[in-house]
C-alpha atoms as a PDB file:
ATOM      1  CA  UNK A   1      29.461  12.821  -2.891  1.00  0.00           C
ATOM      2  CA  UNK A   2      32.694  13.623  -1.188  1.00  0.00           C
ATOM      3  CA  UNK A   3      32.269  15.145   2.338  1.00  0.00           C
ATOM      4  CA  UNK A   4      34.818  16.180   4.756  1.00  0.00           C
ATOM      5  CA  UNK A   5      35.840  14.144   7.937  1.00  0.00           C
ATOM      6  CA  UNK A   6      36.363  17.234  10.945  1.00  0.00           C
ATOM      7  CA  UNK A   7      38.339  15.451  12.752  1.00  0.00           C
ATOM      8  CA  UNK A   8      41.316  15.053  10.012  1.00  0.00           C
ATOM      9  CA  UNK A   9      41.716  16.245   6.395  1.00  0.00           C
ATOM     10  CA  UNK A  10      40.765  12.945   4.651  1.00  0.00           C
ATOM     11  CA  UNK A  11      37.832  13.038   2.368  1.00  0.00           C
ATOM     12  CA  UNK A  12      35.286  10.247   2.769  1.00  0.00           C
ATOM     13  CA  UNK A  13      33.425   9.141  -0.161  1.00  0.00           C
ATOM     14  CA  UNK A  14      29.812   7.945   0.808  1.00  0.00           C
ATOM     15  CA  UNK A  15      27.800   6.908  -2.368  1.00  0.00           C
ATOM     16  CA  UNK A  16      24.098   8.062  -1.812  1.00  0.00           C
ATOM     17  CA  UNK A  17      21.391   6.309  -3.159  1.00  0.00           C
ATOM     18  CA  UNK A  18      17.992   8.269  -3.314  1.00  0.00           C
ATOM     19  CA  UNK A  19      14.825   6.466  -3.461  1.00  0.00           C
ATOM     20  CA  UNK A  20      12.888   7.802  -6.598  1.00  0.00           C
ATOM     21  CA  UNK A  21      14.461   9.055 -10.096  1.00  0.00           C
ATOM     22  CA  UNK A  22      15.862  12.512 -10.852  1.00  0.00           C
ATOM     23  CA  UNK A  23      17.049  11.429 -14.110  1.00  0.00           C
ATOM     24  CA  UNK A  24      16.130  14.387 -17.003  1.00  0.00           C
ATOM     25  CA  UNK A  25      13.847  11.867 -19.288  1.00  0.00           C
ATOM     26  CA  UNK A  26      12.125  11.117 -16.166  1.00  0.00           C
ATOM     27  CA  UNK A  27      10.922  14.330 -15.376  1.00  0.00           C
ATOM     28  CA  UNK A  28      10.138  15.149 -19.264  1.00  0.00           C
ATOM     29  CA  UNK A  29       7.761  12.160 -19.253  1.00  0.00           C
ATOM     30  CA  UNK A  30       6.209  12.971 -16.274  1.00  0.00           C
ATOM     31  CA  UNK A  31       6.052  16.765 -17.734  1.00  0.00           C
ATOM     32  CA  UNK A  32       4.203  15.793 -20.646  1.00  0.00           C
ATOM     33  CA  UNK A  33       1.860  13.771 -19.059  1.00  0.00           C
ATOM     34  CA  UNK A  34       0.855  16.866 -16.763  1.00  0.00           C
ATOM     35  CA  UNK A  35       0.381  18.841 -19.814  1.00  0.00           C
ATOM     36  CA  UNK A  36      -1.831  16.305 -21.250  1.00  0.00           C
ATOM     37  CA  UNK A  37      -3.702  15.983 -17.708  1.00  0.00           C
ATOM     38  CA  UNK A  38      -4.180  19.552 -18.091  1.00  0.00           C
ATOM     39  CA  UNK A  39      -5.405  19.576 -21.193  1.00  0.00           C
ATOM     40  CA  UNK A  40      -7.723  16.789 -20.247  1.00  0.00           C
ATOM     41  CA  UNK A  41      -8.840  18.866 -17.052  1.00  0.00           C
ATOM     42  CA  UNK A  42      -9.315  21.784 -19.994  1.00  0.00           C
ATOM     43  CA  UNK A  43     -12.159  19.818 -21.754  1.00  0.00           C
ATOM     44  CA  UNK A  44     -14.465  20.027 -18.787  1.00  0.00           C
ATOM     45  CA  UNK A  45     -13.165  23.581 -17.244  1.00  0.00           C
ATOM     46  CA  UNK A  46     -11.005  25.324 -19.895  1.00  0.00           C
ATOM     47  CA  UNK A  47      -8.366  27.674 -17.747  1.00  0.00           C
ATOM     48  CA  UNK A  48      -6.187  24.765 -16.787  1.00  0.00           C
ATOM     49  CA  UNK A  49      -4.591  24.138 -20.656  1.00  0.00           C
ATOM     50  CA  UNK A  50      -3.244  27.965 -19.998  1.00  0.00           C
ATOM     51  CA  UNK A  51      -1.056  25.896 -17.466  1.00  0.00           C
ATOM     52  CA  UNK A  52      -0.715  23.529 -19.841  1.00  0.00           C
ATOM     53  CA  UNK A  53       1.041  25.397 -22.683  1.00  0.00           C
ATOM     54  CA  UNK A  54       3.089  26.873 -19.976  1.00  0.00           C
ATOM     55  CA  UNK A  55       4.902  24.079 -18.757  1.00  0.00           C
ATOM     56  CA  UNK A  56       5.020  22.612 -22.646  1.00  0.00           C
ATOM     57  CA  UNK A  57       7.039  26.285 -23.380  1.00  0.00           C
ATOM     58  CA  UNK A  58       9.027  25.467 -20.229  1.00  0.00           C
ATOM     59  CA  UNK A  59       9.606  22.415 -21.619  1.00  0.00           C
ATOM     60  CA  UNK A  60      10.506  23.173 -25.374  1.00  0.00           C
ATOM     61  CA  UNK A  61      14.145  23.685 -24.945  1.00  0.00           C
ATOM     62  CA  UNK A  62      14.737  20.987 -22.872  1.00  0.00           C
ATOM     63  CA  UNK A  63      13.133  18.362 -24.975  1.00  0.00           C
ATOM     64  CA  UNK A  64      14.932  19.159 -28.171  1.00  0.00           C
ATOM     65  CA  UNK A  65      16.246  16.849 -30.347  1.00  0.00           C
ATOM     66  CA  UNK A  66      14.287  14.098 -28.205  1.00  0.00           C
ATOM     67  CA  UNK A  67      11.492  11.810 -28.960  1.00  0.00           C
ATOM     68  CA  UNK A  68       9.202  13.623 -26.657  1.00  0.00           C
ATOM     69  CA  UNK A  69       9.953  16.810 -28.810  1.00  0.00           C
ATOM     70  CA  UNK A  70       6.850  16.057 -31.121  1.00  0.00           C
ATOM     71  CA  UNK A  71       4.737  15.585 -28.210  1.00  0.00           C
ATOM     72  CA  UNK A  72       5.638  19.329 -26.486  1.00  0.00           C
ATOM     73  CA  UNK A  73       4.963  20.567 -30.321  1.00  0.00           C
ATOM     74  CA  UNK A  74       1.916  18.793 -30.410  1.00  0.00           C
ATOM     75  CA  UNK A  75       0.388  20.195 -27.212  1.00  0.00           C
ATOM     76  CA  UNK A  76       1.630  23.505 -27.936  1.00  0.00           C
ATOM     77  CA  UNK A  77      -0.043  23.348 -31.550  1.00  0.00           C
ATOM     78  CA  UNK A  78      -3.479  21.908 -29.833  1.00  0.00           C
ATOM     79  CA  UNK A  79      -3.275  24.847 -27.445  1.00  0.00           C
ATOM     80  CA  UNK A  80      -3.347  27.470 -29.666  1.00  0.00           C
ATOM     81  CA  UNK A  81      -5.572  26.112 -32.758  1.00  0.00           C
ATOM     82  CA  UNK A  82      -8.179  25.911 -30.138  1.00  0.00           C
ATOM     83  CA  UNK A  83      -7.325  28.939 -28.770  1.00  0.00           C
ATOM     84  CA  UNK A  84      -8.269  30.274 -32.897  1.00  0.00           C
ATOM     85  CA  UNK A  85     -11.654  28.655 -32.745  1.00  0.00           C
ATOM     86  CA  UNK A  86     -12.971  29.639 -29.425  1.00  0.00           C
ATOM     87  CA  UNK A  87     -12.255  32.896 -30.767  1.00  0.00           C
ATOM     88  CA  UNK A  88     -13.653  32.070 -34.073  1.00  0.00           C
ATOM     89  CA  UNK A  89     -16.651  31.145 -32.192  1.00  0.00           C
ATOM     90  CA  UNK A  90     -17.023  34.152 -30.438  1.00  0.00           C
ATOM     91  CA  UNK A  91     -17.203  36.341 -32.707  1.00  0.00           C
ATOM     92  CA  UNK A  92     -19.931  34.440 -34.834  1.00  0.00           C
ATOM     93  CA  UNK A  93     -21.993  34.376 -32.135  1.00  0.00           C
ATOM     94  CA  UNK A  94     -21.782  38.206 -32.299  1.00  0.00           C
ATOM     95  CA  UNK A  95     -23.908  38.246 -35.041  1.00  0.00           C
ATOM     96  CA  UNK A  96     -27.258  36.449 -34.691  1.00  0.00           C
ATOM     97  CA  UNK A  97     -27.955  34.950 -37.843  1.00  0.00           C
ATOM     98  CA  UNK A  98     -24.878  33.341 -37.472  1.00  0.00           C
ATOM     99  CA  UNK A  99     -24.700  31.651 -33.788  1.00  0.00           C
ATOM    100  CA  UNK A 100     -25.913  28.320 -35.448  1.00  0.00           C
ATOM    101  CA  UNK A 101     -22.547  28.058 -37.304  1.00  0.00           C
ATOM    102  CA  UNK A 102     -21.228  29.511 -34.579  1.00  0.00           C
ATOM    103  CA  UNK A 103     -22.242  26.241 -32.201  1.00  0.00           C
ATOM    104  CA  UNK A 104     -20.962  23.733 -35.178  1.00  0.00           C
ATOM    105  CA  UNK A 105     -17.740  25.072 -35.237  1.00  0.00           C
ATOM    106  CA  UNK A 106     -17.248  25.217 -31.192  1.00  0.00           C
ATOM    107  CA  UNK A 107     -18.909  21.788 -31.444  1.00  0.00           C
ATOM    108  CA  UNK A 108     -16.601  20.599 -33.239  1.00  0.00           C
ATOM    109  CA  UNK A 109     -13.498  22.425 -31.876  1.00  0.00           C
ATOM    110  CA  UNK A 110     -14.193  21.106 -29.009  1.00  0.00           C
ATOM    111  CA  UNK A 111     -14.291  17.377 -30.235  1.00  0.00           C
ATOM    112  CA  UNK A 112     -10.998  17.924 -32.224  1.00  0.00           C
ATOM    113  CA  UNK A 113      -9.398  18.837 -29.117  1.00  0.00           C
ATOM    114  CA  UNK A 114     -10.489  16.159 -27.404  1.00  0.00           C
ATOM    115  CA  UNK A 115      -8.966  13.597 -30.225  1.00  0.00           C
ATOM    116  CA  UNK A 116      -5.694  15.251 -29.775  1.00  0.00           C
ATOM    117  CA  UNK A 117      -5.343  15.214 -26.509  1.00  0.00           C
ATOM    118  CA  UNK A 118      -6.729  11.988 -26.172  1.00  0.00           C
ATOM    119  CA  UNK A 119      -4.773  10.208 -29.386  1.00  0.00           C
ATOM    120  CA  UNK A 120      -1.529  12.358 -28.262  1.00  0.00           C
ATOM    121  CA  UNK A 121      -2.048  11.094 -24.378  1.00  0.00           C
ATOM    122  CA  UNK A 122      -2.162   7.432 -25.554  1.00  0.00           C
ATOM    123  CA  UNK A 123       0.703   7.570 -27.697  1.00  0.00           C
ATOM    124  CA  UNK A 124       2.802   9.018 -24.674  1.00  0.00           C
ATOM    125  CA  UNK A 125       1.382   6.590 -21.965  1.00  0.00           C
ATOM    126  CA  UNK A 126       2.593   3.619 -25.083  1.00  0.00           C
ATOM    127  CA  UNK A 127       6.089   5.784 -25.586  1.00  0.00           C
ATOM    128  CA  UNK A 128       5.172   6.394 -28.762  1.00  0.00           C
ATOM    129  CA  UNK A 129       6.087   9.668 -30.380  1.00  0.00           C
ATOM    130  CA  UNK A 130       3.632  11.809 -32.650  1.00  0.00           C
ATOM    131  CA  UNK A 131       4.917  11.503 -36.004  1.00  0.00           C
ATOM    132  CA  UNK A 132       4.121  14.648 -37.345  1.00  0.00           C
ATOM    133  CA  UNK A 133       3.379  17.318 -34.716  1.00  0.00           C
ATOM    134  CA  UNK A 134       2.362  19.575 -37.319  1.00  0.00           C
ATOM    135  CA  UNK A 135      -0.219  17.799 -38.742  1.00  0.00           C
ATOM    136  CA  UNK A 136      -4.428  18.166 -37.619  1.00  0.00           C
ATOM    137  CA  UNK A 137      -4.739  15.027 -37.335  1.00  0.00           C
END
């Protein structure tokens, strides 16, 4: 950075050093891991992965083209699939007969979300990407 001596016109060049990171990939790595720590957070208390899939639509644009792009698709994916069977859930549950198959399928929406936010959490924390974002499992 260039900064301006008062006492004469010269500029002084002073190279700054900062002590922590504000590279881009940085920050998009840490990102991701907070959406996948508030995903995690989700499985016990379900309002934080709202946050979650915030920050992974902040996050979208940015991570483009990138190998962290399958990741933000994966998360974003999770959200809402889970977001289907909670509803799906909800309204079987509606109906007596059926709250039985209501509790298998949030049983076991609830365990597929915690695979995917587990297996996509390890593959991030081993900078590996998810190979196909679009897939269930």
């Amino acid at each position: 950075m260039a900064e301006t001596n008062p006492n004469n016109s010269n500029q002084v060049t002073r190279p700054r050093t900062l002590p922590f990171s504000l590279e881009l990939s940085e920050n998009d790595r840490l990102a991701v891991h907070i959406v996948y720590g508030l995903y995690g957070a989700a499985i016990v208390f379900g309002l934080p992965s709202i946050f979650g899939v915030i920050l992974a639509y902040l996050k979208r644009r940015d991570l483009d083209g990138t190998e962290l792009a399958g990741h933000i698709t994966w998360q974003i994916r999770t959200f809402w699939i889970q977001v289907i069977t909670i509803v799906l859930t909800a309204a079987l549950t509606a109906t007596w007969i059926l709250i039985p198959f209501a509790w298998l399928i949030g049983g076991l929406g609830w365990l597929w979300f915690v695979y995917r936010v587990v297996k996509g959490w390890v593959r991030h924390s081993n900078d590996h990407p998810i190979r196909d974002p679009y897939a269930l499992f």
